[in-house]
Protein backbone atom coordinates (compact mmCIF):
# COMPACT_ATOMS: atom_id res chain seq x y z
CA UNK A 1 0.00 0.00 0.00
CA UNK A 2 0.68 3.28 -0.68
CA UNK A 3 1.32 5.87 1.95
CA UNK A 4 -0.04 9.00 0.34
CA UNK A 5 1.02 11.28 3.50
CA UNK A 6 4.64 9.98 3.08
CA UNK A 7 5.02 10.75 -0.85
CA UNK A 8 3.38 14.39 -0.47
CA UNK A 9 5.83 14.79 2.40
CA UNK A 10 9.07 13.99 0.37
CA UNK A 11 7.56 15.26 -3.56
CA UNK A 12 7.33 18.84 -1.09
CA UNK A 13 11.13 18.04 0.16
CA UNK A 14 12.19 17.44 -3.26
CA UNK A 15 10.37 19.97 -5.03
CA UNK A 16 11.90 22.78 -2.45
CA UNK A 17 15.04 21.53 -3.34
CA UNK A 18 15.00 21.86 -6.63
CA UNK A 19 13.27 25.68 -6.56
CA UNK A 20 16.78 25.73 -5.12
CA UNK A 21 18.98 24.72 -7.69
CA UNK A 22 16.80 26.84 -9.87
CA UNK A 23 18.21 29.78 -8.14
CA UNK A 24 21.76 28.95 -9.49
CA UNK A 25 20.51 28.18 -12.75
CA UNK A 26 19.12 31.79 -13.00
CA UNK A 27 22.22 33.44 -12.02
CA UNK A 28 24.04 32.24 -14.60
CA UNK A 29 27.47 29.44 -15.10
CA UNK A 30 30.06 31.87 -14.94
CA UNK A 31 28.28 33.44 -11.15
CA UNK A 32 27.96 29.88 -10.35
CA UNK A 33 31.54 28.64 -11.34
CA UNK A 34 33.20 31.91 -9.55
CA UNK A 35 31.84 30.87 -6.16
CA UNK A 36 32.64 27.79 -5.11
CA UNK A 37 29.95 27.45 -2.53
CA UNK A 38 27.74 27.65 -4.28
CA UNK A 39 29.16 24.43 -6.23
CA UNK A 40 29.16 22.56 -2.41
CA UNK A 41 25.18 24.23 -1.84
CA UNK A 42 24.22 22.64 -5.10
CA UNK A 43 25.91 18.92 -4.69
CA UNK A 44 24.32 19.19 -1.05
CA UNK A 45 20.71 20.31 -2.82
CA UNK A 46 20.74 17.11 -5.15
CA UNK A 47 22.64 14.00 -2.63
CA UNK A 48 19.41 15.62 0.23
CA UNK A 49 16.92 14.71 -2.96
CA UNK A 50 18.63 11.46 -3.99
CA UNK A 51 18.38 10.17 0.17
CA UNK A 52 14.81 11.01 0.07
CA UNK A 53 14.13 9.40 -3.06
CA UNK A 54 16.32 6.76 -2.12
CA UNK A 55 15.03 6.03 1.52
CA UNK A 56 11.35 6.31 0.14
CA UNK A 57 12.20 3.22 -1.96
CA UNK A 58 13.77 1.50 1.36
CA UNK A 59 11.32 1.94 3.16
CA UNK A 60 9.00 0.70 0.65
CA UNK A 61 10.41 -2.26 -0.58
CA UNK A 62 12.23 -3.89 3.09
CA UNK A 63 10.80 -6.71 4.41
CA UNK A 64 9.30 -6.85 7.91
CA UNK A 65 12.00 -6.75 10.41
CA UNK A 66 12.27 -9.20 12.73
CA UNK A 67 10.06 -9.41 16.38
CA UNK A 68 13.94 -10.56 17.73
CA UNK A 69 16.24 -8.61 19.18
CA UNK A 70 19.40 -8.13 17.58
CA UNK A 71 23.20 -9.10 19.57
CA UNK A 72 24.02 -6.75 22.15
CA UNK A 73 26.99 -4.52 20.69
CA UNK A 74 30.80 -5.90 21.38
CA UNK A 75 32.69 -3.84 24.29
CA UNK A 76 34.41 -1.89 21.32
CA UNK A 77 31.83 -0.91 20.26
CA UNK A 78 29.74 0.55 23.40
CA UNK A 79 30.06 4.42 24.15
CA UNK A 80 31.54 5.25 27.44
């Protein structure tokens, strides 16, 4: 099943994102190439609407987990 809520929730995410890169777009290559924050803005713009495409489809598609409780972490692994 479909969870409606959930897909208007991340097509919003997405679709904010990308009025965002739209911004450099409008500015022009040469603004966007002379400031290289705005190259990091724009990489972090699109990976934040790959993970929410990406963790729609996980959470979609994973079966059931479990009812059992996983292994208790190793002593190297526990914070102090």
């Amino acid at each position: 099943m479909i969870d409606r809520e959930l897909v208007t929730r991340k097509i919003v995410r997405i679709s904010g994102d990308l009025e965002e890169l739209r911004k450099f777009d409008s500015a022009g290559l040469d603004a966007y190439l002379a400031d290289p924050y705005k190259e990091i803005l724009a990489e972090r713009f699109l990976e934040r609407g790959f993970a929410t495409v990406s963790s729609t489809n996980t959470k979609r598609s994973s079966p059931k987990k479990s009812s059992r409780r996983s292994a208790p972490l190793s002593p190297t692994c526990r914070s102090t």
